[in-house]
C-alpha atoms as a PDB file:
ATOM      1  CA  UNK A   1       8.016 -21.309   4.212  1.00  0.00           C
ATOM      2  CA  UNK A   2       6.547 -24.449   5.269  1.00  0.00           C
ATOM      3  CA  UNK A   3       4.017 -26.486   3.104  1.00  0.00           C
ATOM      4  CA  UNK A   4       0.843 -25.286   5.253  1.00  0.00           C
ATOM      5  CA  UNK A   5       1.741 -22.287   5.507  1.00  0.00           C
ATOM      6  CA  UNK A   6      -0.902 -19.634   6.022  1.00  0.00           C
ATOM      7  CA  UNK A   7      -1.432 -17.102   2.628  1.00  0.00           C
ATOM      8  CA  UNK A   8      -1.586 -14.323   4.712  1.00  0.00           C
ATOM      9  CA  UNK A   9      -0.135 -13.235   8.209  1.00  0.00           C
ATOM     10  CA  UNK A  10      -0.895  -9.917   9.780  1.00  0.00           C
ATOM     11  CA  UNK A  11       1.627  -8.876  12.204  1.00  0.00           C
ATOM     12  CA  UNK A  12       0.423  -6.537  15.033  1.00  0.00           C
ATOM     13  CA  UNK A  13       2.438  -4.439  17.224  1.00  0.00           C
ATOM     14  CA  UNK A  14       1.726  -3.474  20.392  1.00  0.00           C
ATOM     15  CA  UNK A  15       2.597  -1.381  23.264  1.00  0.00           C
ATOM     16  CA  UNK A  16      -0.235  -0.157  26.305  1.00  0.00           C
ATOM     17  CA  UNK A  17      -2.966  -1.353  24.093  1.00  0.00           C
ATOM     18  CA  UNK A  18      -5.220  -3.254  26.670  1.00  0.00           C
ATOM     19  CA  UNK A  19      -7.990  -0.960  25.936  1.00  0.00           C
ATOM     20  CA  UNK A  20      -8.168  -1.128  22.152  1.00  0.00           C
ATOM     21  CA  UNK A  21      -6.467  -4.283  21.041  1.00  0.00           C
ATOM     22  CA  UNK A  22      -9.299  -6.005  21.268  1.00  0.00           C
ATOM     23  CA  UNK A  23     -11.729  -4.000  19.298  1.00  0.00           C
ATOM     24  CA  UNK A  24      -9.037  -4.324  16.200  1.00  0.00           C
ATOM     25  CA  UNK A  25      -8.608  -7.942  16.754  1.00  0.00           C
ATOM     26  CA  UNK A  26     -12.714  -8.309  16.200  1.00  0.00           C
ATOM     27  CA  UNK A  27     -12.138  -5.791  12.762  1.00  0.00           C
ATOM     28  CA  UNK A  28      -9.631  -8.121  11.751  1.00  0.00           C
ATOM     29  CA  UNK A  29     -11.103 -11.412  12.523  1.00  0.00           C
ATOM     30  CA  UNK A  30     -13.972 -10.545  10.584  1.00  0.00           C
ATOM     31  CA  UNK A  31     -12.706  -8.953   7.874  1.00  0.00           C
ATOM     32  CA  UNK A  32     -10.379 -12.397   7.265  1.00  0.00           C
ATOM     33  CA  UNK A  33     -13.215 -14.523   7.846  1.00  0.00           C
ATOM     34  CA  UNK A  34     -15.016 -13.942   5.085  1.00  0.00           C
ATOM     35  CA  UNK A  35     -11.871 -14.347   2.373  1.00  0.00           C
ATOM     36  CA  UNK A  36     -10.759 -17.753   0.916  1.00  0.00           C
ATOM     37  CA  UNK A  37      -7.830 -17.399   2.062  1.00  0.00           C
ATOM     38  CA  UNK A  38      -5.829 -19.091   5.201  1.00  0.00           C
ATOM     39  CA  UNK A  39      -4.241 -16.763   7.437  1.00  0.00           C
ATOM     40  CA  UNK A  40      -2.558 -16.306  10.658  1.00  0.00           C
ATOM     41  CA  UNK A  41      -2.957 -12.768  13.462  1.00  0.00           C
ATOM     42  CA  UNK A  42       0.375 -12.391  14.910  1.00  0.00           C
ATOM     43  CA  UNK A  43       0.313 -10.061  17.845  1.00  0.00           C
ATOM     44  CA  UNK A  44       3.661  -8.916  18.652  1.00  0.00           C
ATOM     45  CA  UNK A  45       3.796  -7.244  22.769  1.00  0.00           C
ATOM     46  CA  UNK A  46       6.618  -5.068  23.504  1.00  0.00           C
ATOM     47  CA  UNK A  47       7.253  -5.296  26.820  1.00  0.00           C
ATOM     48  CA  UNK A  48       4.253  -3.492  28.012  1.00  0.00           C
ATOM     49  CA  UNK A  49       3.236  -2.592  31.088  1.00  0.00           C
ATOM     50  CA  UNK A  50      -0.466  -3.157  31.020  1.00  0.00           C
ATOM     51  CA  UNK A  51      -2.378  -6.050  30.307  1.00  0.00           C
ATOM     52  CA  UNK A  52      -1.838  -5.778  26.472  1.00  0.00           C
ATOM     53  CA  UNK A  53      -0.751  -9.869  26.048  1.00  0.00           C
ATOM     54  CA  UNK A  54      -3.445 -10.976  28.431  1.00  0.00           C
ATOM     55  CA  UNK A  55      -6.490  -9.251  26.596  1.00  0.00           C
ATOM     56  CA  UNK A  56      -5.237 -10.240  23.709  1.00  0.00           C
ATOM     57  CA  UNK A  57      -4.857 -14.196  24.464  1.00  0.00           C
ATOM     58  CA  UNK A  58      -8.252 -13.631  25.718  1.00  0.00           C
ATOM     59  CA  UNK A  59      -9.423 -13.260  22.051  1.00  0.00           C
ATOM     60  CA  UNK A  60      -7.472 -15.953  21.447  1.00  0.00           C
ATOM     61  CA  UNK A  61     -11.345 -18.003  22.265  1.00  0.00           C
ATOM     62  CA  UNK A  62     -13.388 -15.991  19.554  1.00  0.00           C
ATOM     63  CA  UNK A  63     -10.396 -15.226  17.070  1.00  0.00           C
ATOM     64  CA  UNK A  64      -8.672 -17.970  15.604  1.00  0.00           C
ATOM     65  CA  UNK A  65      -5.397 -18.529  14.400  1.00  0.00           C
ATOM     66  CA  UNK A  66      -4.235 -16.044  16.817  1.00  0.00           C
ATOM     67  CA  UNK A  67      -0.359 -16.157  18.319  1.00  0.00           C
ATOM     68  CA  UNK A  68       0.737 -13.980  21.179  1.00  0.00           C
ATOM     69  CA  UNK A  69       4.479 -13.291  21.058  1.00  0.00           C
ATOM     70  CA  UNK A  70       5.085 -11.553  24.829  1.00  0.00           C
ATOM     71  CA  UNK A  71       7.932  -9.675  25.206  1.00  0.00           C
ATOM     72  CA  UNK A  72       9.368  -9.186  28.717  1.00  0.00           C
ATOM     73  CA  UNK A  73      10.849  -6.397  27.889  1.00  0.00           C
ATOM     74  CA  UNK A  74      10.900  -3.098  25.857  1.00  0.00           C
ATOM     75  CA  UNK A  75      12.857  -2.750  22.963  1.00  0.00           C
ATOM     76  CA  UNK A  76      11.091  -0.744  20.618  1.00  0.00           C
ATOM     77  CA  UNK A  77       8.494  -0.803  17.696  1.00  0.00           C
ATOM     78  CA  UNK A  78      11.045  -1.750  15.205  1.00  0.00           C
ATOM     79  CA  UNK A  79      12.435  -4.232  17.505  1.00  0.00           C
ATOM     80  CA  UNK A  80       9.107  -6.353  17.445  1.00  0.00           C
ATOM     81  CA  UNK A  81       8.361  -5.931  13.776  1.00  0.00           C
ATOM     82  CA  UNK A  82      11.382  -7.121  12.992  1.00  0.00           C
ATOM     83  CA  UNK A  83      10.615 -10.159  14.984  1.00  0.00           C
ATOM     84  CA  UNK A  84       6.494 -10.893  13.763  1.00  0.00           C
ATOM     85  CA  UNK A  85       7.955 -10.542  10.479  1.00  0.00           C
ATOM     86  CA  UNK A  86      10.453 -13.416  11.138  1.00  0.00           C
ATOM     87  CA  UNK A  87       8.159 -15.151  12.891  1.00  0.00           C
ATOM     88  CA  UNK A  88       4.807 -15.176  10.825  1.00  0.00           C
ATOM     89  CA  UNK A  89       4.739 -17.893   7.770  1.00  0.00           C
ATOM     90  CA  UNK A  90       2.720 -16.300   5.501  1.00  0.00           C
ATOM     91  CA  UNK A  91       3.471 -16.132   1.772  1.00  0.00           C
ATOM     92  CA  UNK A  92       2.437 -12.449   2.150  1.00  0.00           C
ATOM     93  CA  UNK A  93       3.105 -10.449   5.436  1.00  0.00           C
ATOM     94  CA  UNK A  94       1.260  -7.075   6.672  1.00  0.00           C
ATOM     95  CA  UNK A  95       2.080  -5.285   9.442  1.00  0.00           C
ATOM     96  CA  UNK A  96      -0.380  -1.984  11.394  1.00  0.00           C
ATOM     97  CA  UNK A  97      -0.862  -0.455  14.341  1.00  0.00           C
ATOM     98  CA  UNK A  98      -3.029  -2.343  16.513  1.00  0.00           C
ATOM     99  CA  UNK A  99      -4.428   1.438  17.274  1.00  0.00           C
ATOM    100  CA  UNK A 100      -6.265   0.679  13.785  1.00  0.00           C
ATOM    101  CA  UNK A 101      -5.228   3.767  12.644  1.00  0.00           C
ATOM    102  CA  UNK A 102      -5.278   2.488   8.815  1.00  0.00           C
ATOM    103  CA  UNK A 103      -7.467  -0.094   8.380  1.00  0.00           C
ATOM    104  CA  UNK A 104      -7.218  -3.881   7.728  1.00  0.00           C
ATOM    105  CA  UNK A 105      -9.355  -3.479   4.843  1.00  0.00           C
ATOM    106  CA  UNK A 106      -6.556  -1.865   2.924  1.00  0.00           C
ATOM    107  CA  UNK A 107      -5.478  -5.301   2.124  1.00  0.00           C
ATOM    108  CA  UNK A 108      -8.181  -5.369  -0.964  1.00  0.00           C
ATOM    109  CA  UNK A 109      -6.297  -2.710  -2.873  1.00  0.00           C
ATOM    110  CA  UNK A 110      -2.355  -3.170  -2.264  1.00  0.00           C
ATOM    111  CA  UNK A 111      -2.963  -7.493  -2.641  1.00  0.00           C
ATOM    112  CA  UNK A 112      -3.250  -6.907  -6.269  1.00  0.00           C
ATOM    113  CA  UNK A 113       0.088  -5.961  -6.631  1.00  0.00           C
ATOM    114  CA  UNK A 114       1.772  -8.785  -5.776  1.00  0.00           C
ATOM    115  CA  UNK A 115       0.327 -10.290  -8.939  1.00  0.00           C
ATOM    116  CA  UNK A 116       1.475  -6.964 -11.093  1.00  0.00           C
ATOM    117  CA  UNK A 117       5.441  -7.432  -9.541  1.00  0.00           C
ATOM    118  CA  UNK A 118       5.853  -6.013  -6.979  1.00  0.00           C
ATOM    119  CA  UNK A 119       7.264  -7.440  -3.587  1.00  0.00           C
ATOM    120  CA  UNK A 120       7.149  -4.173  -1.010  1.00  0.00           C
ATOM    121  CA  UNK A 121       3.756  -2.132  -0.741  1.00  0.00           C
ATOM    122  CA  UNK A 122       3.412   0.320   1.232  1.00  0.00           C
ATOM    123  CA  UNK A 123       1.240   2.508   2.425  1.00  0.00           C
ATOM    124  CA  UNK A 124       1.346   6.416   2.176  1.00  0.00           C
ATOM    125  CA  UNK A 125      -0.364   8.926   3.329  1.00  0.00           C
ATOM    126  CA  UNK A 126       1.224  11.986   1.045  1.00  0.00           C
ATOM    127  CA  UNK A 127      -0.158  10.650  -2.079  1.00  0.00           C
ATOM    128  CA  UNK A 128      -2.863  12.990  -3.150  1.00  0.00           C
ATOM    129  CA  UNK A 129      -5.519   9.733  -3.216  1.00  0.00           C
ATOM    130  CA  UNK A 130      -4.812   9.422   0.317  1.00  0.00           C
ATOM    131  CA  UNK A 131      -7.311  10.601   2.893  1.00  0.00           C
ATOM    132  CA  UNK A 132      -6.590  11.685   6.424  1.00  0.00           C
ATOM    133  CA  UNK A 133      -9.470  11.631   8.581  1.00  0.00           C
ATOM    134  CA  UNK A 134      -8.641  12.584  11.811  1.00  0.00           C
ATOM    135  CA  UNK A 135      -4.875  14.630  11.640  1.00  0.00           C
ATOM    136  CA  UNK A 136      -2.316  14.638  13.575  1.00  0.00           C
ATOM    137  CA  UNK A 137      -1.324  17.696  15.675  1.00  0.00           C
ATOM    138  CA  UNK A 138       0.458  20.451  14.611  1.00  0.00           C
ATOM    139  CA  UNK A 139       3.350  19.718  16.111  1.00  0.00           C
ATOM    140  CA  UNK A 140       3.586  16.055  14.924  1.00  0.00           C
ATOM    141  CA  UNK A 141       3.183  16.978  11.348  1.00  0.00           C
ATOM    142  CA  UNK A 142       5.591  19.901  11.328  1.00  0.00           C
ATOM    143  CA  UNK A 143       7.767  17.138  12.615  1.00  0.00           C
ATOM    144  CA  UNK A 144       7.114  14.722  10.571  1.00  0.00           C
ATOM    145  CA  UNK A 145       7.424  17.115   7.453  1.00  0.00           C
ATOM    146  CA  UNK A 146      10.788  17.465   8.534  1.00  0.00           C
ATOM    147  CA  UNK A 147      11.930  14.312   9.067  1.00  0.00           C
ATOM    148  CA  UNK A 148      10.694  12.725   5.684  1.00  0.00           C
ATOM    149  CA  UNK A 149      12.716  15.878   4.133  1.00  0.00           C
ATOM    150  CA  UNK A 150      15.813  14.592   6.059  1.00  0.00           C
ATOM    151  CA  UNK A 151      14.864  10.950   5.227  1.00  0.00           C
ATOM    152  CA  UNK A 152      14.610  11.220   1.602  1.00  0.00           C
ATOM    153  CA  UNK A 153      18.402  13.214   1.358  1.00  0.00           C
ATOM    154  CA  UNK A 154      20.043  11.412   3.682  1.00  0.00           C
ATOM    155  CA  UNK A 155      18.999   7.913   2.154  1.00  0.00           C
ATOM    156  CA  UNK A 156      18.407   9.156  -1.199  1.00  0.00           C
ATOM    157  CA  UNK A 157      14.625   8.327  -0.954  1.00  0.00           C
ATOM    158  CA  UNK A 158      13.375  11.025  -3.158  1.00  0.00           C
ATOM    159  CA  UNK A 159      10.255   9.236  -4.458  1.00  0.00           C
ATOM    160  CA  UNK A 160       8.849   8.647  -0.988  1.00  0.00           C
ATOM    161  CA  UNK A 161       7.231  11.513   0.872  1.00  0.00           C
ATOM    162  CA  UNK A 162       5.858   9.185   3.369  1.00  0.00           C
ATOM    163  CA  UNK A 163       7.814   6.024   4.659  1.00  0.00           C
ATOM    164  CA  UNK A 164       6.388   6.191   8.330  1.00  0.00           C
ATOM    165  CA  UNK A 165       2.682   5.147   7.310  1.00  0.00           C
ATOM    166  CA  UNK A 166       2.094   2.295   9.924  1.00  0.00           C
ATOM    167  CA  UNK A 167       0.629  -0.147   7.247  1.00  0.00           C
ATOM    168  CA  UNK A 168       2.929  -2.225   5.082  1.00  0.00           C
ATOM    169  CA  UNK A 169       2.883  -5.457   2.636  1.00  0.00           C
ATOM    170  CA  UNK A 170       5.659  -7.676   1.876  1.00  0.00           C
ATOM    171  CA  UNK A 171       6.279 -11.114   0.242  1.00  0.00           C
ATOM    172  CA  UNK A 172       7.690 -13.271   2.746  1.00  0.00           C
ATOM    173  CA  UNK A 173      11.008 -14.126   0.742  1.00  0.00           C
ATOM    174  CA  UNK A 174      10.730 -10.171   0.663  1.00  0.00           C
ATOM    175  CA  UNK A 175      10.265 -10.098   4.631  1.00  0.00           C
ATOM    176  CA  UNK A 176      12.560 -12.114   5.755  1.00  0.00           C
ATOM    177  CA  UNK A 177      15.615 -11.535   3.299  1.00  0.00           C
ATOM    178  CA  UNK A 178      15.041  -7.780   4.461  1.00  0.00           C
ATOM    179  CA  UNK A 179      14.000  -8.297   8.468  1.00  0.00           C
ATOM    180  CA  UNK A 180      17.068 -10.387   9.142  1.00  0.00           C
ATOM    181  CA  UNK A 181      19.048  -7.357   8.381  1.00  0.00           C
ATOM    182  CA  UNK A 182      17.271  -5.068  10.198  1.00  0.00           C
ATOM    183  CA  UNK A 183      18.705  -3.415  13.146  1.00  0.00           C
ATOM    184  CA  UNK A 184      17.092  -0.174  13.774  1.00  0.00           C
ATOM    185  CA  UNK A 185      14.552  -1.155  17.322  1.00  0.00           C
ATOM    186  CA  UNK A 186      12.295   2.130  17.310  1.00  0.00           C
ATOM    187  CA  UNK A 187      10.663   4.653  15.192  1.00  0.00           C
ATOM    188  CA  UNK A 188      13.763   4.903  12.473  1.00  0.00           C
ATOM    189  CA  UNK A 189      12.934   1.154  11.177  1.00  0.00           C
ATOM    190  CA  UNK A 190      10.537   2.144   8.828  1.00  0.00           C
ATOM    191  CA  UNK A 191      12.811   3.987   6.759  1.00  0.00           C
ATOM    192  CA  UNK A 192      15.507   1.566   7.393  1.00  0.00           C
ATOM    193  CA  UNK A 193      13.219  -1.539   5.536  1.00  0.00           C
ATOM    194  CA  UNK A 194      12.315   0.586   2.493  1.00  0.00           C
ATOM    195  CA  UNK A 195      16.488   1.804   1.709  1.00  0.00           C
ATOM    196  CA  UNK A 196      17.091  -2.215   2.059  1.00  0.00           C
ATOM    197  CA  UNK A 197      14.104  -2.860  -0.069  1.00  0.00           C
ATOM    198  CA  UNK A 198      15.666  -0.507  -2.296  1.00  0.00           C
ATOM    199  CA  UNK A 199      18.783  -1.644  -2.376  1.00  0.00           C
ATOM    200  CA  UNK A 200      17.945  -5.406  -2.566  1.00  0.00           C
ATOM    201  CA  UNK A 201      16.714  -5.119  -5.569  1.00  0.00           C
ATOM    202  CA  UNK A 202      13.077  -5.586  -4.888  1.00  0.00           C
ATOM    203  CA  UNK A 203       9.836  -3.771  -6.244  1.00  0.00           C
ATOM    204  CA  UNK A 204       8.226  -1.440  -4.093  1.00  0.00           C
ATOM    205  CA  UNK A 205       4.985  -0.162  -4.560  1.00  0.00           C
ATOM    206  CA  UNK A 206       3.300   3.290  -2.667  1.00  0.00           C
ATOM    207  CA  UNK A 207      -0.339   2.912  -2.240  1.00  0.00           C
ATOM    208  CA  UNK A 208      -2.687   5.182  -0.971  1.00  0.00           C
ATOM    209  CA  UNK A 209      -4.385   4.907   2.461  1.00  0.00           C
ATOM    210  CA  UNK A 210      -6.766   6.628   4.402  1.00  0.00           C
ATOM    211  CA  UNK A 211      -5.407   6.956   7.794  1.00  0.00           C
ATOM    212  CA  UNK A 212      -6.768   8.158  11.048  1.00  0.00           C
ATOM    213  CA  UNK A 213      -5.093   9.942  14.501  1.00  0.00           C
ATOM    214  CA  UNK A 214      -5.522   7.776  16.984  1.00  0.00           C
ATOM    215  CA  UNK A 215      -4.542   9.144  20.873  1.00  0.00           C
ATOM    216  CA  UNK A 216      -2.303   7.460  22.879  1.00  0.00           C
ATOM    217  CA  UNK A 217       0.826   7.527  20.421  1.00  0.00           C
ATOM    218  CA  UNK A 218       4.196   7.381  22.407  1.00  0.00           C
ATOM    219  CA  UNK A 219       5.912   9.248  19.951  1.00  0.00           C
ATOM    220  CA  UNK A 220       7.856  12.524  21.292  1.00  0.00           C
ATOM    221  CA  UNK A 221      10.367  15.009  20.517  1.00  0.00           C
ATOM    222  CA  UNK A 222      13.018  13.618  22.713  1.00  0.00           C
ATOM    223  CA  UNK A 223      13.418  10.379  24.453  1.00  0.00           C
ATOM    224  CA  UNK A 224      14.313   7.041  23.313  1.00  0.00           C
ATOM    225  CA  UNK A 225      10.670   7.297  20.650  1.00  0.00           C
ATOM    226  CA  UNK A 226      11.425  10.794  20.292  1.00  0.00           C
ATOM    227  CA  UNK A 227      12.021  12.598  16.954  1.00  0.00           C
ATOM    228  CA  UNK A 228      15.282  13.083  18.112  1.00  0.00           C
ATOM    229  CA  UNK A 229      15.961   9.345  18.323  1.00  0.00           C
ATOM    230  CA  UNK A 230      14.763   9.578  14.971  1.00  0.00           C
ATOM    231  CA  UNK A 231      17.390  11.492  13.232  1.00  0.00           C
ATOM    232  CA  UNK A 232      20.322   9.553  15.584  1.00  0.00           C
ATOM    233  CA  UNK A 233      18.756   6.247  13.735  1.00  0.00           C
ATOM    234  CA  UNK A 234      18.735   8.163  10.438  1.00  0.00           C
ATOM    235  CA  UNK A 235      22.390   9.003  11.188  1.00  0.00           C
ATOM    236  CA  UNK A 236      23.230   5.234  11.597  1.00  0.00           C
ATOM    237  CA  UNK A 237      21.498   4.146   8.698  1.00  0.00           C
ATOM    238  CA  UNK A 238      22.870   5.911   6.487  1.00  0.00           C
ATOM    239  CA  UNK A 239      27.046   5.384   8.340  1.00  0.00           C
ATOM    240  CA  UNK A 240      25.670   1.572   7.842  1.00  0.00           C
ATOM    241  CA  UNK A 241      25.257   1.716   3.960  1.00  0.00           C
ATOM    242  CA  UNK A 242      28.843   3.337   3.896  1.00  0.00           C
ATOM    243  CA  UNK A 243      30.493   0.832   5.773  1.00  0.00           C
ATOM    244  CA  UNK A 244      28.470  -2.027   4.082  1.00  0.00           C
ATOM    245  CA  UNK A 245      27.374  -3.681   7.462  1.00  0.00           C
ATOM    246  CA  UNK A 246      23.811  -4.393   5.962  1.00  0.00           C
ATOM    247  CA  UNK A 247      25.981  -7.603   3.719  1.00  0.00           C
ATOM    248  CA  UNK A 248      23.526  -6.540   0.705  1.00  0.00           C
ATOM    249  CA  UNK A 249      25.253  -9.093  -1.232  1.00  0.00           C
ATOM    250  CA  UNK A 250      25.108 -11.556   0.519  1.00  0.00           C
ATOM    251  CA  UNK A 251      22.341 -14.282   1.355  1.00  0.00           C
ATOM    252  CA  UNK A 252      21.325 -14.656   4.927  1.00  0.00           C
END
């Protein structure tokens, strides 16, 4: 990290989010305006097909210390966290949805504890302090039970019920020691950056959030966001830990 580097960098990813980026920008801009803190907005486009990177260089005139990383191409949500995490300079690095389906303001609660130890926090929405506003459908959640069942025994997870929540905290030595061996590029990456958290050796906290459905999510049963993708990716992970590709001990 550089000498003026920001305190705080919120990474956004986005796909076919012309029509809402810009509200969340606003939430964010003013919610960061009135800390002491210096911070960066780090909008990550993946390869959309909409106007998502033009709206939001737009803001770029009423929200400052805004960057616009434009993908050409799709890769995949993990794909572009990955990258805003590389990319931002904050000593402290937060990536959510740019639906705003948790809330910037979660930042008040899980900043604290950086200060107690911890390096990872994450947000979870199976904690019984956590609130869920708007659910998700049926389907999703049967889904989703199901996967973080699979998640937990196949990576040996067993004290996370929830390591999909879209909101997550990490030190930047944290960030980039685990993003630059991240490989997963969709859904599975979330699960993927809490085993290497894990195994890394660093302190991961679960904090709880209250989340909202937003519509529009591209997630599906099959396809390359599908569920199904999902469990391939979970698959992977787990062949990746056995053959020792992720070089845990090594530095990068």
């Amino acid at each position: 990290m550089t000498e003026n580097a920001p305190y705080l960098s919120i990474i956004i990813p986005s796909y076919r989010e012309g029509e809402r980026i810009g509200r969340n920008l606003l939430e964010i801009d003013k919610y960061l305006k009135a800390k002491d803190f210096s911070y960066e907005i780090v909008v990550v486009v993946d390869g959309s097909p909409d106007n998502t990177a033009e709206v939001a260089r737009n803001y770029g005139l009423q929200v400052p210390n805004l960057r616009v990383i434009d993908n050409p191409e799709n890769h995949g949500k993990g794909y572009v966290v990955r990258q805003g995490l590389l990319e931002a300079k904050g000593k402290y690095r937060v990536f959510l949805d740019a639906d705003g389906s948790t809330s910037i303001t979660h930042w008040d609660a899980f900043e604290p504890e950086f200060s107690k130890g911890f390096d990872v926090v994450i947000g979870s929405r199976d904690l019984k302090e956590s609130f869920i506003q708007v659910p998700q459908p049926k389907y999703r959640i049967i889904m989703g039970n199901m996967g973080n069942w699979l998640i937990r025994i196949a990576l040996g997870l067993w004290k996370y019920p929830d390591t999909q929540c879209g909101f997550k905290a990490l030190s930047g030595e944290a960030a980039e020691a685990i993003a630059k061996r991240m490989v997963v590029d969709r859904f599975g990456f979330d699960f993927e950056l809490v085993t290497l958290a894990e195994r890394l050796g660093y302190k991961v906290k679960q904090m709880p959030v209250r989340w909202m459905n937003e519509e529009g999510s591209t997630v599906s049963l099959t396809g390359k966001n599908g569920f199904t993708q999902v469990l391939i990716d979970l698959w992977k992970t787990r062949v990746r830990l056995w053959k020792g590709e992720y070089r845990l001990k090594e530095k990068l």
